[in-house]
PDB file of N, CA and C in Angstrom:
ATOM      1  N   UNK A   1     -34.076  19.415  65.428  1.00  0.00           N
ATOM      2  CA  UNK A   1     -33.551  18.246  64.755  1.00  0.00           C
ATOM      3  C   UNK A   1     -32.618  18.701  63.627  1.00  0.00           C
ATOM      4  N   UNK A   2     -31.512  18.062  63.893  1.00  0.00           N
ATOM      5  CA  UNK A   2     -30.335  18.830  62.613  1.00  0.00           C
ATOM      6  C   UNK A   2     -30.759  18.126  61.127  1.00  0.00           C
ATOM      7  N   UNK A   3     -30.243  18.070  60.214  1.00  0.00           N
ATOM      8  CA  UNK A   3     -30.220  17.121  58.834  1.00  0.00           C
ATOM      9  C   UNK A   3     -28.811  16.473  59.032  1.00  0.00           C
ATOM     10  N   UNK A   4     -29.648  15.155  58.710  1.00  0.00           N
ATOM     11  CA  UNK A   4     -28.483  14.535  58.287  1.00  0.00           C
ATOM     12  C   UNK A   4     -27.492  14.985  56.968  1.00  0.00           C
ATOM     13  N   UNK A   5     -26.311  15.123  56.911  1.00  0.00           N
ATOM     14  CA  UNK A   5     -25.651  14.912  55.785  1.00  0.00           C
ATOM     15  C   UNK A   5     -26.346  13.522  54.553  1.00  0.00           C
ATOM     16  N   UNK A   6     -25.841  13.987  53.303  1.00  0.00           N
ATOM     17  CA  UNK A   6     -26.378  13.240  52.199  1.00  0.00           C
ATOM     18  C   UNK A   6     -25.355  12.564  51.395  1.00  0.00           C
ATOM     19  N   UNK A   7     -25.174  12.275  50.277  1.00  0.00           N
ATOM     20  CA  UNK A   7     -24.297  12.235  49.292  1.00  0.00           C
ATOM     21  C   UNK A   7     -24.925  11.048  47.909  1.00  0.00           C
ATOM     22  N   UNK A   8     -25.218  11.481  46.947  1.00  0.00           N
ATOM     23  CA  UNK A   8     -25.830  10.971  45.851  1.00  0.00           C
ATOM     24  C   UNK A   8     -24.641  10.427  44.798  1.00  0.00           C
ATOM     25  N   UNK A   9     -24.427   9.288  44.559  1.00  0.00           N
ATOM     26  CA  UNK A   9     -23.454   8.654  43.663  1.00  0.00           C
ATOM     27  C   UNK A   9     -23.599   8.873  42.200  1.00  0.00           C
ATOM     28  N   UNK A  10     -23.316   9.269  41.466  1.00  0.00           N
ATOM     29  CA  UNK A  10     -23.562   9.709  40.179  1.00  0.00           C
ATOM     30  C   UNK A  10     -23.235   8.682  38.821  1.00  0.00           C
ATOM     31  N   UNK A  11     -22.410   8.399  38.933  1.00  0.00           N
ATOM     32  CA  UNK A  11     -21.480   7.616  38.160  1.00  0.00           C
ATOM     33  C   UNK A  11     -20.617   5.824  38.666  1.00  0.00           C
ATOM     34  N   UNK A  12     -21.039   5.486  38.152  1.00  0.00           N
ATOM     35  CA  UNK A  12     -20.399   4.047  38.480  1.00  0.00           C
ATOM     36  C   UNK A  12     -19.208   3.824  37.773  1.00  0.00           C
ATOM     37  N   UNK A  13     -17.743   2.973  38.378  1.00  0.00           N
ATOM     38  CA  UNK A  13     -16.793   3.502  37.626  1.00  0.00           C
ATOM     39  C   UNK A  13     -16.575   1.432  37.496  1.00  0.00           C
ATOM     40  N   UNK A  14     -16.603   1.163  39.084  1.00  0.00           N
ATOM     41  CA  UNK A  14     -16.511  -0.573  38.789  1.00  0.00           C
ATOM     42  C   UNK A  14     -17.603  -0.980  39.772  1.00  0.00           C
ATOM     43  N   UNK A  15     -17.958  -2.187  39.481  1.00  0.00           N
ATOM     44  CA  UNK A  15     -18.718  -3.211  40.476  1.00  0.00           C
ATOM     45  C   UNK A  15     -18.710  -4.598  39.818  1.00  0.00           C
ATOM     46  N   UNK A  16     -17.588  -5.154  40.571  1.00  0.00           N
ATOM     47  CA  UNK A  16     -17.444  -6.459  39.947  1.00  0.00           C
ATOM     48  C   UNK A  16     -16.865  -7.598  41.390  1.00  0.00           C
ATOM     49  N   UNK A  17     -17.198  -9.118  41.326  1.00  0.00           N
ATOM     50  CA  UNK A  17     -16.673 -10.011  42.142  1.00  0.00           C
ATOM     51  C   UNK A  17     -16.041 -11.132  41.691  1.00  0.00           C
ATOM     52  N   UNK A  18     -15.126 -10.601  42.036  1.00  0.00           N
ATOM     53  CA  UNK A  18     -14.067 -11.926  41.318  1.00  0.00           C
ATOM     54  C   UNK A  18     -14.187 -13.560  42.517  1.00  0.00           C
ATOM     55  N   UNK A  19     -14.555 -14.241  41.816  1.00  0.00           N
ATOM     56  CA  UNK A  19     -14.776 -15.483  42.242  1.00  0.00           C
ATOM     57  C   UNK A  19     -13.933 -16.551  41.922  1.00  0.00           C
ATOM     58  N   UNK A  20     -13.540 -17.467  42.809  1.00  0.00           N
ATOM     59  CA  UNK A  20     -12.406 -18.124  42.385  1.00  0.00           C
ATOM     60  C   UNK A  20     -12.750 -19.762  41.378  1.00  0.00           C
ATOM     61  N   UNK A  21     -11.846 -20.148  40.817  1.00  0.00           N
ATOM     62  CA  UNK A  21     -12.434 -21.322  40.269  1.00  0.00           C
ATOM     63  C   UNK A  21     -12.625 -22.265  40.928  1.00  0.00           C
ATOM     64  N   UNK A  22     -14.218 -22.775  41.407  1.00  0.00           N
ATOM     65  CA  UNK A  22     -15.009 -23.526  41.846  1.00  0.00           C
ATOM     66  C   UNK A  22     -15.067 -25.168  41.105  1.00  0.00           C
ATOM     67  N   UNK A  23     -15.148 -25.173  39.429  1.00  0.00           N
ATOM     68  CA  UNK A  23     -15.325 -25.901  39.095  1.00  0.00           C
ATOM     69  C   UNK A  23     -13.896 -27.232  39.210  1.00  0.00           C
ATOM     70  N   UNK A  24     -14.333 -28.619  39.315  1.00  0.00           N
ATOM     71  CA  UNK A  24     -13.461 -29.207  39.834  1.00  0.00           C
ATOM     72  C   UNK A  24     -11.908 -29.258  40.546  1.00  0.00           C
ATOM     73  N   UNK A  25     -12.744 -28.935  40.907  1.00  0.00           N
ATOM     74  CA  UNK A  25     -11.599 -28.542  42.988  1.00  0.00           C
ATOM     75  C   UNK A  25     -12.461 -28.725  44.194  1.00  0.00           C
ATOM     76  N   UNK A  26     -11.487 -29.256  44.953  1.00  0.00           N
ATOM     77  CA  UNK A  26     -11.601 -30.055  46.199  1.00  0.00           C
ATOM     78  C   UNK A  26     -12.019 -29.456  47.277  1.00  0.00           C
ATOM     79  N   UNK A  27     -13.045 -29.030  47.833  1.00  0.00           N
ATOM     80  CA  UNK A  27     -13.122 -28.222  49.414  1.00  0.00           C
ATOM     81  C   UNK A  27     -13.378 -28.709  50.422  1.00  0.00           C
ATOM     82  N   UNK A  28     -12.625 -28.419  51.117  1.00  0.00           N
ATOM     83  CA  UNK A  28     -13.574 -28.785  52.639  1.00  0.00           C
ATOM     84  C   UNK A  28     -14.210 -28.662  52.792  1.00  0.00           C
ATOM     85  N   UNK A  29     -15.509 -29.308  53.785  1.00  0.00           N
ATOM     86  CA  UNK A  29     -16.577 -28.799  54.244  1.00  0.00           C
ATOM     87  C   UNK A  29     -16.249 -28.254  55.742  1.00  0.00           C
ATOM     88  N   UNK A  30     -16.940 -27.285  55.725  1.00  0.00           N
ATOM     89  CA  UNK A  30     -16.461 -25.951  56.925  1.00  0.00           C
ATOM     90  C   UNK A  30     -17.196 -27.230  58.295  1.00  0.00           C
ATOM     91  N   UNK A  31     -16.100 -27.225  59.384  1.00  0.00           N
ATOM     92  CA  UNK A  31     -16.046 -27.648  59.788  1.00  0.00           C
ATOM     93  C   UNK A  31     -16.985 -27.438  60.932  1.00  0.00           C
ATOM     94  N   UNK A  32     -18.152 -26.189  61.472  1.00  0.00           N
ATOM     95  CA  UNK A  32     -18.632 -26.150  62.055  1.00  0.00           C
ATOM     96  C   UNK A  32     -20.528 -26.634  61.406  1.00  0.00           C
ATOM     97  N   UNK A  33     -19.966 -26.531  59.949  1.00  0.00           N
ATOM     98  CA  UNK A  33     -21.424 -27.190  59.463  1.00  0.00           C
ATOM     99  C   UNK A  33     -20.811 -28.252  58.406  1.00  0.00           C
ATOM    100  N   UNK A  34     -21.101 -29.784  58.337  1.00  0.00           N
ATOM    101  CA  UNK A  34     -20.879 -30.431  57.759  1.00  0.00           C
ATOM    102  C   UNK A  34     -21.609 -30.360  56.126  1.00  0.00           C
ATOM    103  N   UNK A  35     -22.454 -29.813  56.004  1.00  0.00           N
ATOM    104  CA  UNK A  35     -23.192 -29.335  54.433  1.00  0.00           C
ATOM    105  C   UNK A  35     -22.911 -27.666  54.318  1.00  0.00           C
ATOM    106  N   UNK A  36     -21.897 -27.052  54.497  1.00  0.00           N
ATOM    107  CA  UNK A  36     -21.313 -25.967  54.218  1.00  0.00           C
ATOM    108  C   UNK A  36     -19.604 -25.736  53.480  1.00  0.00           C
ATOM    109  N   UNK A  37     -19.826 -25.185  52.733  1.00  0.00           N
ATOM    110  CA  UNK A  37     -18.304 -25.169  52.163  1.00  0.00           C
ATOM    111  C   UNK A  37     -17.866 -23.141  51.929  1.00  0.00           C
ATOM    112  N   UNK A  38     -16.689 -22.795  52.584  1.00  0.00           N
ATOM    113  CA  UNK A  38     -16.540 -21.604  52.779  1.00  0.00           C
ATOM    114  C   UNK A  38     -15.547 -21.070  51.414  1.00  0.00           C
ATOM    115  N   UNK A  39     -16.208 -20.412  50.538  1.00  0.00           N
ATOM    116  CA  UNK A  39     -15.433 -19.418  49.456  1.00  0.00           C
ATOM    117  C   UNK A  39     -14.973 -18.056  49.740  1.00  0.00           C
ATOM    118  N   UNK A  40     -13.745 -17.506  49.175  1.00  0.00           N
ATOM    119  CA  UNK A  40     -13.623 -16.397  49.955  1.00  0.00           C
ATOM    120  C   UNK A  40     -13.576 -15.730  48.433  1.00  0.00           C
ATOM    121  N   UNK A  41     -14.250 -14.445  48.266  1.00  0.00           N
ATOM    122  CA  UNK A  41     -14.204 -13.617  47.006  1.00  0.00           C
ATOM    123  C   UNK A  41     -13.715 -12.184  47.006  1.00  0.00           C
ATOM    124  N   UNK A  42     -13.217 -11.731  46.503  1.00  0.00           N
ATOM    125  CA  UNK A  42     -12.977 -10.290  46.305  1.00  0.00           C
ATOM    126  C   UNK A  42     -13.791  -9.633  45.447  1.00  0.00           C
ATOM    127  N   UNK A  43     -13.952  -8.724  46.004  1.00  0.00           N
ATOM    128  CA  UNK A  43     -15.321  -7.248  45.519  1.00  0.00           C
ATOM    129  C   UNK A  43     -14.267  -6.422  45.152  1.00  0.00           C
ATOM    130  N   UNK A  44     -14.615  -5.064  44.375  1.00  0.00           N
ATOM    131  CA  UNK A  44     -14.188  -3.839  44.056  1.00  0.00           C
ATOM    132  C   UNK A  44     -15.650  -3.035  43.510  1.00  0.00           C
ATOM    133  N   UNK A  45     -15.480  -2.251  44.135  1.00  0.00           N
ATOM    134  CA  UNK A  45     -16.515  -1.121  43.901  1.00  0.00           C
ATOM    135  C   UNK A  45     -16.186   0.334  44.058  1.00  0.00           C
ATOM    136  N   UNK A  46     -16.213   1.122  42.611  1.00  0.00           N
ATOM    137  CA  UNK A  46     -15.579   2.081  42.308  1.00  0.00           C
ATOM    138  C   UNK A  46     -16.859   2.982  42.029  1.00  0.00           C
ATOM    139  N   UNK A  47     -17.198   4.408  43.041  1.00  0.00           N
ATOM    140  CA  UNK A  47     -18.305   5.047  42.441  1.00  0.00           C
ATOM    141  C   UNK A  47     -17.483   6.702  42.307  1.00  0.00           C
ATOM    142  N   UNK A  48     -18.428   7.749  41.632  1.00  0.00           N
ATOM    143  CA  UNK A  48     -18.156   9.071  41.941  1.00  0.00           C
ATOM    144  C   UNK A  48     -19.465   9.356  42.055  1.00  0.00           C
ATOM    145  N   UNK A  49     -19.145  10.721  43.362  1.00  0.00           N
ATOM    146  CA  UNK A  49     -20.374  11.176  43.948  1.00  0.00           C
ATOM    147  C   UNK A  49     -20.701  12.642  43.108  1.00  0.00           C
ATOM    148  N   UNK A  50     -21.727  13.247  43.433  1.00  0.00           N
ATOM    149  CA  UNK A  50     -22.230  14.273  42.086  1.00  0.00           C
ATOM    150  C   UNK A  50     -21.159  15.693  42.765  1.00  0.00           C
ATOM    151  N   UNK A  51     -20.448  15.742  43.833  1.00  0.00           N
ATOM    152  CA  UNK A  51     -19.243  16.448  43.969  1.00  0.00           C
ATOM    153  C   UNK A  51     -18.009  16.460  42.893  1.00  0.00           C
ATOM    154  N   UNK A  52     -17.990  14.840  42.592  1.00  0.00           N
ATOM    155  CA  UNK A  52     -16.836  14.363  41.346  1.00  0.00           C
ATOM    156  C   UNK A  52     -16.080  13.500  42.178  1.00  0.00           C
ATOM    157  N   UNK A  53     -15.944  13.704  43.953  1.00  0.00           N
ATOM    158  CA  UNK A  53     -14.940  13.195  44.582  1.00  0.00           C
ATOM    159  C   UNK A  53     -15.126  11.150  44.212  1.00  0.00           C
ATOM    160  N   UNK A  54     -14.139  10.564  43.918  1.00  0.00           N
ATOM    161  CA  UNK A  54     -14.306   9.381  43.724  1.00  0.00           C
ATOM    162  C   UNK A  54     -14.064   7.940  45.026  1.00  0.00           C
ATOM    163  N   UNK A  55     -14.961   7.340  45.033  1.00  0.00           N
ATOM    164  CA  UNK A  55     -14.968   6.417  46.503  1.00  0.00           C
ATOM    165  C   UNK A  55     -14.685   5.126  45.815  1.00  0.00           C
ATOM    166  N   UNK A  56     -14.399   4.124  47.001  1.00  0.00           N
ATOM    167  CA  UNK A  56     -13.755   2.711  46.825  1.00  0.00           C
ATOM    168  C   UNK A  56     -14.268   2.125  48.104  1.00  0.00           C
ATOM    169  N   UNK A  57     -13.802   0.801  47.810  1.00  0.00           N
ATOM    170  CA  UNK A  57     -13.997  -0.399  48.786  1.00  0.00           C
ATOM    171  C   UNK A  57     -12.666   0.169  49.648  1.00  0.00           C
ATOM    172  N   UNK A  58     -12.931   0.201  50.956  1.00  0.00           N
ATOM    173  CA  UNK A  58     -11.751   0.125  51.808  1.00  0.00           C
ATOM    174  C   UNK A  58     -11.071  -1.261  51.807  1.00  0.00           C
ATOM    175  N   UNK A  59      -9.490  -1.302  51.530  1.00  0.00           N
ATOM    176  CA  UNK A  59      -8.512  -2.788  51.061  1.00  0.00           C
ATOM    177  C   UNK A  59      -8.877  -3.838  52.130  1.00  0.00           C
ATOM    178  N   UNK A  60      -9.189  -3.056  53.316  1.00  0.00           N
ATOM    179  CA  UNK A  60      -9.311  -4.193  54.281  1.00  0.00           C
ATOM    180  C   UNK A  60     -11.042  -4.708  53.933  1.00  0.00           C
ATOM    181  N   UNK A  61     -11.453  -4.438  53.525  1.00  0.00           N
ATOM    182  CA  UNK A  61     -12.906  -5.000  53.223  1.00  0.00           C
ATOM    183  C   UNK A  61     -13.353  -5.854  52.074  1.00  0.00           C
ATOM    184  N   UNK A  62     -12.069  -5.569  50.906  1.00  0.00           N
ATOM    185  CA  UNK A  62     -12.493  -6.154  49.626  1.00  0.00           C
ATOM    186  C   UNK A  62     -12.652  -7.845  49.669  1.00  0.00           C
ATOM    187  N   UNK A  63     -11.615  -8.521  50.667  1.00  0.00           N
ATOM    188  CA  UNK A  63     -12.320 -10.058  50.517  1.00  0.00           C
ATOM    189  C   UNK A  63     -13.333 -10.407  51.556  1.00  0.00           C
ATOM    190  N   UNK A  64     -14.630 -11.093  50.916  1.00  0.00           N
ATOM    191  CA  UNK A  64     -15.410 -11.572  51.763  1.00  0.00           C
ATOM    192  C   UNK A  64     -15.691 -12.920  51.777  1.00  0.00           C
ATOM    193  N   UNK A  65     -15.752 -13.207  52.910  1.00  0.00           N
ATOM    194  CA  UNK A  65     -15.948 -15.215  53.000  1.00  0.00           C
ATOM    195  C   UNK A  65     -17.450 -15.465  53.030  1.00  0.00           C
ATOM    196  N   UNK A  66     -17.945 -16.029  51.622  1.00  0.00           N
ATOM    197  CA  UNK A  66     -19.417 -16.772  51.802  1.00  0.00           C
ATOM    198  C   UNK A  66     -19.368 -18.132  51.809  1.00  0.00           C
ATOM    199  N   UNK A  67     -20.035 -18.325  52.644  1.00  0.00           N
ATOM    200  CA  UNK A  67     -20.591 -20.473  52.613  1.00  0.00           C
ATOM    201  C   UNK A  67     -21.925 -20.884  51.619  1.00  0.00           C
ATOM    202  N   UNK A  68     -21.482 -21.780  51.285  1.00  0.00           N
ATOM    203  CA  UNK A  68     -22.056 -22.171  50.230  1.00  0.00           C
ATOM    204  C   UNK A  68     -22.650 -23.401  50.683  1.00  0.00           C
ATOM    205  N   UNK A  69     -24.299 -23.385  50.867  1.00  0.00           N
ATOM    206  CA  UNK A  69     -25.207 -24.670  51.469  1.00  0.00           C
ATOM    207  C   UNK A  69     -25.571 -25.211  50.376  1.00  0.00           C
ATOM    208  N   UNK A  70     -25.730 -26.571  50.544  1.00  0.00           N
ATOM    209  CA  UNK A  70     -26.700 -27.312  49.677  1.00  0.00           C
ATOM    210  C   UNK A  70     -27.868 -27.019  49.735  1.00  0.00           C
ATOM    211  N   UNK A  71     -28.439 -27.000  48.353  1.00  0.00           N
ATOM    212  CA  UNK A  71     -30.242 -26.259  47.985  1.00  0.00           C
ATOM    213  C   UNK A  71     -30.727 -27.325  48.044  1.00  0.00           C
ATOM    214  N   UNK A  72     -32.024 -27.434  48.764  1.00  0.00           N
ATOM    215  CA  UNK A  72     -33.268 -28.252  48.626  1.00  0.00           C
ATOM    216  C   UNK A  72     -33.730 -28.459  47.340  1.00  0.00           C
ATOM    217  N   UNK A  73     -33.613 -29.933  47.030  1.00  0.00           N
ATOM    218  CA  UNK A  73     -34.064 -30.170  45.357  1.00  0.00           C
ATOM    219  C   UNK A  73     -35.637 -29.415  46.155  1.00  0.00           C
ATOM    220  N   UNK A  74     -36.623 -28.976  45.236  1.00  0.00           N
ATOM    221  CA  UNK A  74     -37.730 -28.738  44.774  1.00  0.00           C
ATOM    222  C   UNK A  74     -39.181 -29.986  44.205  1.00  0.00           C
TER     223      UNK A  74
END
């Protein structure tokens, strides 16, 4: 059985999600669920590994689309 390769992150440089302004503005509701509304956000995540070499979000990955359901009052 070989070893897997490793790599331990050392240092955090960013981790942040920029979210767009939600508050009064108009959305659709996503059309395949009528109590769903689709936000799309951008991530950046900046680490260095205990080599020093420094990693990122690949560009094609940084926006992600979440839907946003209505919560069950309680």
């Amino acid at each position: 059985m070989s070893k897997a390769d490793t790599i331990t992150f050392t240092e955090e440089i960013e981790n942040c999600v920029y979210t767009p302004l939600v508050l009064d503005e108009t959305f659709e509701l996503a059309y395949t669920d009528p109590e769903a509304v689709e936000i799309e956000l951008e991530t950046d995540i900046r680490v260095i590994d205990s080599a020093g070499r420094r990693w990122k979000i690949n560009p094609e990955d940084r926006r992600v689309v979440v839907h946003l359901i209505r919560e069950e009052k309680s």
